[in-house]
Protein backbone atom coordinates (compact mmCIF):
# COMPACT_ATOMS: atom_id res chain seq x y z
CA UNK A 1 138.27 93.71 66.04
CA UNK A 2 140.35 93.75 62.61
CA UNK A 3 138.43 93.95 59.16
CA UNK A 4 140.16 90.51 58.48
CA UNK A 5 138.67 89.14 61.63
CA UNK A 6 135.50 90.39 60.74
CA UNK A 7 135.21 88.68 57.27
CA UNK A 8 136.80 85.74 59.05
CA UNK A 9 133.69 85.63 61.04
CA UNK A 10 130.92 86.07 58.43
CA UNK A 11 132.27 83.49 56.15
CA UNK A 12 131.88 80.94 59.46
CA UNK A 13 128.14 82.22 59.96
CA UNK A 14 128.29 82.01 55.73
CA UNK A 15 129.01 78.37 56.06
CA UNK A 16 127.13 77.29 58.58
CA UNK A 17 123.96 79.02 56.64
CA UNK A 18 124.37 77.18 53.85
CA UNK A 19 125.08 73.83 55.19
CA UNK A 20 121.38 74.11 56.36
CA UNK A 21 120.77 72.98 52.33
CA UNK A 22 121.22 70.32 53.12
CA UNK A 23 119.20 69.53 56.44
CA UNK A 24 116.14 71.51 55.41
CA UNK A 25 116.24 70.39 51.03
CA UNK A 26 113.04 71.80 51.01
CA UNK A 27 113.89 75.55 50.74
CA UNK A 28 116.15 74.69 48.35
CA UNK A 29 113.81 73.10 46.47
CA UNK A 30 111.81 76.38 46.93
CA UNK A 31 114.12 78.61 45.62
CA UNK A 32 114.85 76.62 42.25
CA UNK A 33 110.73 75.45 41.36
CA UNK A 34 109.44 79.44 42.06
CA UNK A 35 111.66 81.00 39.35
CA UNK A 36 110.45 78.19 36.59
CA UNK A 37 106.94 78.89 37.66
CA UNK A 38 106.85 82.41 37.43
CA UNK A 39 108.15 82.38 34.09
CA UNK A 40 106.14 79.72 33.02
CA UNK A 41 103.55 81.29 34.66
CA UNK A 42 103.97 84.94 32.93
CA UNK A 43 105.06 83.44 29.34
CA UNK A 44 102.39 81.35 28.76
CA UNK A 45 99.45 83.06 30.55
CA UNK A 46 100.36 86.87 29.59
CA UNK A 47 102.52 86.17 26.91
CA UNK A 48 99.52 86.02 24.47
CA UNK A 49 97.65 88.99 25.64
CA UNK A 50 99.95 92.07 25.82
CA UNK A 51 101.76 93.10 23.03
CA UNK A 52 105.17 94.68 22.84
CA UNK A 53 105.60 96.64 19.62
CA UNK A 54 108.97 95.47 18.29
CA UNK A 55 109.70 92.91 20.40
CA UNK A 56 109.01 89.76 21.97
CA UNK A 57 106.82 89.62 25.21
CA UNK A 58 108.52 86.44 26.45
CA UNK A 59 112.31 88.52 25.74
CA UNK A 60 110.40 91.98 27.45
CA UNK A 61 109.24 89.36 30.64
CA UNK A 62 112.76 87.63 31.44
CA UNK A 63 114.36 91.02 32.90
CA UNK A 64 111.33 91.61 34.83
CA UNK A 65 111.34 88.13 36.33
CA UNK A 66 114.90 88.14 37.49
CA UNK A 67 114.38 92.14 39.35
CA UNK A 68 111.46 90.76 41.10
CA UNK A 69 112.85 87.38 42.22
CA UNK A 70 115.91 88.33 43.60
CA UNK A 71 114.29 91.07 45.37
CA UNK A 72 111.49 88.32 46.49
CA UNK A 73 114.92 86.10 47.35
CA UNK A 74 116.02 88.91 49.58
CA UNK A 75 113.53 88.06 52.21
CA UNK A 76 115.35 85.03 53.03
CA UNK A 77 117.83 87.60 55.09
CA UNK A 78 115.24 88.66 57.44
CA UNK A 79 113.21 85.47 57.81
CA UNK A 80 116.41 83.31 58.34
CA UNK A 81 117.50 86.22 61.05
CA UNK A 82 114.10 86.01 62.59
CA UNK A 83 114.16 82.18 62.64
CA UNK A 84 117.22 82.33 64.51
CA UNK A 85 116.36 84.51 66.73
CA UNK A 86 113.24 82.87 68.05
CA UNK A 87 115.12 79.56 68.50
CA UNK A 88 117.45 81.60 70.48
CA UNK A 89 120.57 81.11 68.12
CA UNK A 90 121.41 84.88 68.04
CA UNK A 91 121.53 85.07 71.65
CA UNK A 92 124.19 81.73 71.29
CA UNK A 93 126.21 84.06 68.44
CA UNK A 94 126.25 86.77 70.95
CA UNK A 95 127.75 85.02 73.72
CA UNK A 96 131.20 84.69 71.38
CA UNK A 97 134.09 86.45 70.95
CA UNK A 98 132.99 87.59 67.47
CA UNK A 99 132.61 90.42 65.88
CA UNK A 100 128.91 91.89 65.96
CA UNK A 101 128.56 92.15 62.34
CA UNK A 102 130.14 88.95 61.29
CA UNK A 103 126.31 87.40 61.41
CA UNK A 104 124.45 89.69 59.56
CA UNK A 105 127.25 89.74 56.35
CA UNK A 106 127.49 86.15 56.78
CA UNK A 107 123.95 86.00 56.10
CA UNK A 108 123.41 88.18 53.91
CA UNK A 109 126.59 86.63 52.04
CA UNK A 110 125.31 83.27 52.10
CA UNK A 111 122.15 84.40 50.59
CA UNK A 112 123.85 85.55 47.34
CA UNK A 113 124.24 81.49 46.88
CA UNK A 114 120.17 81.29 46.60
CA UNK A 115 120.11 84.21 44.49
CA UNK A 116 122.44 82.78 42.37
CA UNK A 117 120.92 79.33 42.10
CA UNK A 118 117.70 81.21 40.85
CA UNK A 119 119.22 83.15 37.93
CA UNK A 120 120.79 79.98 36.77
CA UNK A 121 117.48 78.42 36.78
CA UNK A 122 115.59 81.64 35.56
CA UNK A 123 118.21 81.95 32.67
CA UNK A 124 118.14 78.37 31.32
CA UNK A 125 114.12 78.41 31.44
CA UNK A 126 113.90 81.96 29.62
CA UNK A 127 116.01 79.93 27.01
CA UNK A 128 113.43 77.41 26.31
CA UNK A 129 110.00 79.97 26.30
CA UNK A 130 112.24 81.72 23.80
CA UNK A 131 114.47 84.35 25.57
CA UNK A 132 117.92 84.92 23.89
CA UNK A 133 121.13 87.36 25.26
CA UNK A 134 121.66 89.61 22.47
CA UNK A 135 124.28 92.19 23.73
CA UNK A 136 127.08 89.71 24.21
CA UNK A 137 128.13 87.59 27.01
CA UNK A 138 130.26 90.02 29.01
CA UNK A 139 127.38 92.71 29.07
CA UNK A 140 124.67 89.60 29.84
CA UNK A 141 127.91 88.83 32.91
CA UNK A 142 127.25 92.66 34.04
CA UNK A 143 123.64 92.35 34.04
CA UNK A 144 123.87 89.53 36.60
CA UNK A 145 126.11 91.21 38.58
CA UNK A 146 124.15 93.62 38.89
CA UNK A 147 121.64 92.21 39.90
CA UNK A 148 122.91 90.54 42.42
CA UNK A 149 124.70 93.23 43.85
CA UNK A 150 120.42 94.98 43.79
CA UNK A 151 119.69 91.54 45.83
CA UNK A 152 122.20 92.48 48.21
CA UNK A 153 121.51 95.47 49.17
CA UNK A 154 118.18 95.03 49.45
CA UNK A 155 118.93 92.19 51.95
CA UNK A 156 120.28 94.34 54.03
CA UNK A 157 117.09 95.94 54.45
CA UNK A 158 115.45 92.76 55.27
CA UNK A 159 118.52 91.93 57.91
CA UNK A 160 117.18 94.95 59.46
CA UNK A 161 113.68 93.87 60.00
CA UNK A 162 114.45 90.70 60.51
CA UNK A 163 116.08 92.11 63.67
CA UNK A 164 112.90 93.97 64.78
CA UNK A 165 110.15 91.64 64.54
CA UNK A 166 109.39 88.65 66.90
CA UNK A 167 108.73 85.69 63.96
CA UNK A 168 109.01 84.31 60.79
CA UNK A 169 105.41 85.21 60.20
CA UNK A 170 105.32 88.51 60.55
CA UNK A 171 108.38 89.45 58.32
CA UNK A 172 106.79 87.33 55.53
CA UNK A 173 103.68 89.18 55.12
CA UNK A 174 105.21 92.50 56.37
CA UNK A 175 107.70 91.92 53.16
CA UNK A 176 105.04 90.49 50.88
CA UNK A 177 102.64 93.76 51.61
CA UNK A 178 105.85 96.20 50.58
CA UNK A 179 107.70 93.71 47.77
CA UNK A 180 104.26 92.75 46.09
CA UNK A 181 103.44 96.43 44.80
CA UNK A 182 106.78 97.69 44.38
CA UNK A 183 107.83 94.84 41.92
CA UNK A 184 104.75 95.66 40.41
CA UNK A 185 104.23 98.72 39.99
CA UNK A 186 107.46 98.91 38.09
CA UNK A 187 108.11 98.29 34.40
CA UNK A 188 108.81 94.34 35.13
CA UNK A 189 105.75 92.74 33.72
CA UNK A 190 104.25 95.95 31.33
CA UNK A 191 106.02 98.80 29.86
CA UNK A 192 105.35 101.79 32.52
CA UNK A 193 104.23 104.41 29.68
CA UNK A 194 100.77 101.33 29.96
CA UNK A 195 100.14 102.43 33.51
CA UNK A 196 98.04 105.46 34.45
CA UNK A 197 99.62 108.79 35.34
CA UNK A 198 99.75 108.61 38.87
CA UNK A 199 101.41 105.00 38.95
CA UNK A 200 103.22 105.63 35.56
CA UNK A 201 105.45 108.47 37.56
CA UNK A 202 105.93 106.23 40.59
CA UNK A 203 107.11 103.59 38.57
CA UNK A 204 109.40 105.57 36.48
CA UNK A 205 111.29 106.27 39.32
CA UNK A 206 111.51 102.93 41.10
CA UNK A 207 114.57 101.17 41.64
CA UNK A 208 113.05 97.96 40.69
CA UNK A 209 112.32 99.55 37.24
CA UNK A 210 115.63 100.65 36.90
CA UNK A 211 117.33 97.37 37.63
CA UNK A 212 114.76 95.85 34.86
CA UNK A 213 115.51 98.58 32.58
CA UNK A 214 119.20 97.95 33.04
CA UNK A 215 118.65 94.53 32.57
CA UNK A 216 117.37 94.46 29.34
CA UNK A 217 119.64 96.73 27.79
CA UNK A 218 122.87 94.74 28.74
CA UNK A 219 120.86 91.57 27.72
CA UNK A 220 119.73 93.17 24.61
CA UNK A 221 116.08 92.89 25.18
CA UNK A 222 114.55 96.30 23.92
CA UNK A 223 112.13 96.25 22.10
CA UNK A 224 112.81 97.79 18.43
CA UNK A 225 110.01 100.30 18.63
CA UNK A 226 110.23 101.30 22.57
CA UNK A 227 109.19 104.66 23.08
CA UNK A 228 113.07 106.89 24.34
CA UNK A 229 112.95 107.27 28.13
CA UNK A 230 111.75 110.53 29.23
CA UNK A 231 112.87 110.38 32.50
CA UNK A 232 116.53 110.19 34.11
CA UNK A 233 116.16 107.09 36.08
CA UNK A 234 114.84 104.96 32.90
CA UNK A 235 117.47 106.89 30.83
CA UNK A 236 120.76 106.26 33.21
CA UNK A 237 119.57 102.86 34.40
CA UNK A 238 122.72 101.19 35.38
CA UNK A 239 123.82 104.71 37.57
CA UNK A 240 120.31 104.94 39.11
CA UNK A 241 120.80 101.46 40.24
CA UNK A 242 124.11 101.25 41.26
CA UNK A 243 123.15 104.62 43.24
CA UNK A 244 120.24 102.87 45.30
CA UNK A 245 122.80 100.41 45.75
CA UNK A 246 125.05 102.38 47.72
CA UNK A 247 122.64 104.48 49.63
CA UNK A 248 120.32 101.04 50.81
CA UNK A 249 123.73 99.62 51.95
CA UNK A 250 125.04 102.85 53.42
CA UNK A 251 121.79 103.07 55.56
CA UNK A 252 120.63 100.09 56.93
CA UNK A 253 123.74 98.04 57.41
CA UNK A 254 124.80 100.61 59.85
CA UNK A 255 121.32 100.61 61.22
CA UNK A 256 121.30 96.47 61.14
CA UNK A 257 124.47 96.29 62.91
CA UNK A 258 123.72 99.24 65.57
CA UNK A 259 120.56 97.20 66.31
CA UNK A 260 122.17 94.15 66.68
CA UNK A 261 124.56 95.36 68.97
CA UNK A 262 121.90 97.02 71.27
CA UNK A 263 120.02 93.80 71.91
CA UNK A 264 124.10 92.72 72.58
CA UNK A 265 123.85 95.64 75.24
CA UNK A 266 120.36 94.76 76.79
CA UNK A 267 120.32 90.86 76.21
């Protein structure tokens, strides 16, 4: 089946995933009232007890906030997948003439949308606790890009378990046990020279830290008196990034698609 075909395909699956808005309103609903409350959440209740030396906490926060919820927003890949697949919807999409990976890019395609919808709202409520873009408006344009394209690829991953497990359930708190700690333990909500050795190195070299990282920079959100990165991942952000990128998609969309097709094979 032609490329063309194939992109013909996922942008049906695309559509149909997002006309679900407006049957279920309450995920949307989801996706735009989580992003104000975690940065409500982190400005008001942290923002008064750790101190960034030459900077603003509330301006440190915002990058944080958007690496961990569009890597929180990924989840909707798998647990949409899985959701299909126990009301038997998959096994309808594998009784066309379609091509095998039309469904899993026209999810994960679809879920850009949410992703979107949350940095919108993330953006405009970092503008009233007091964050500000000061690197201009094309970098600030980058730095949603690339975070977005970070989303993506990291929904592939969840397309991919999403495929393996038998419900909803169990890829939410399978995600939540792996997401949880590795936004975390990341330079998103404290500056990773704070953290003790052992978590301090892992952090350093986390892709979620490097996305912040990158973040800030194009948004102009360093603090004045930030220690220099010692490390190359903090140093090169936007490379280290874009590198993770490329090897997450490179990995498991292959493996996503392969496994789809099997259950094709054996269904």
């Amino acid at each position: 089946m032609s490329v063309l075909q194939t992109f013909a395909d996922g942008s049906v699956i695309a559509k149909r995933n997002l006309i679900k808005i407006k049957r279920v309103p309450e995920v949307l609903v989801f996706v735009l009232l989580s992003p104000i409350m975690f940065v409500l959440l982190f400005a008001y209740v942290f923002g008064s007890a750790i101190d960034i030396p030459g900077g603003s906490y509330r301006e440190f926060l915002i990058g944080g906030i958007f690496a961990q919820t569009v890597v929180f927003g990924a989840t909707f890949t798998g647990a949409g997948i899985a959701e299909d697949m126990q009301k038997g919807i998959i096994d309808r999409f594998r009784s066309l003439p379609m091509s095998r990976s039309a469904v899993l890019l026209g999810r994960t395609a679809s879920d850009v949308v949410y992703n979107v919808l949350s940095l919108i709202i993330m953006g405009i409520t970092g503008l009233f606790v007091g964050w500000r873009i000061s690197n201009g408006l094309g970098n600030a344009l980058l730095a949603f890009g690339l975070l977005l394209l970070f989303a993506y690829a990291f929904s592939w991953i969840m397309g991919y378990v999403g495929l393996l497990v038998p419900s909803v359930e169990v890829i939410n708190n399978a995600s939540f046990m792996v997401i949880f700690p590795l936004t975390f333990i990341a330079n998103t909500f404290v500056p990773s020279e704070n953290l003790p050795a052992v978590l301090k190195a892992f952090a350093e070299w986390n892709p979620v830290s490097a996305v912040t990282q990158a973040t800030r920079e194009l948004f102009g959100n360093i603090p004045s008196l930030a220690p220099e990165p010692t490390v190359w991942p903090l140093r090169n952000p936007v490379l280290y990034t874009l590198i993770w990128i490329v090897v997450i998609i490179a990995i498991f969309a292959p493996l996503a698609v392969r496994r789809y097709k099997t259950m094709h094979a054996t269904g």
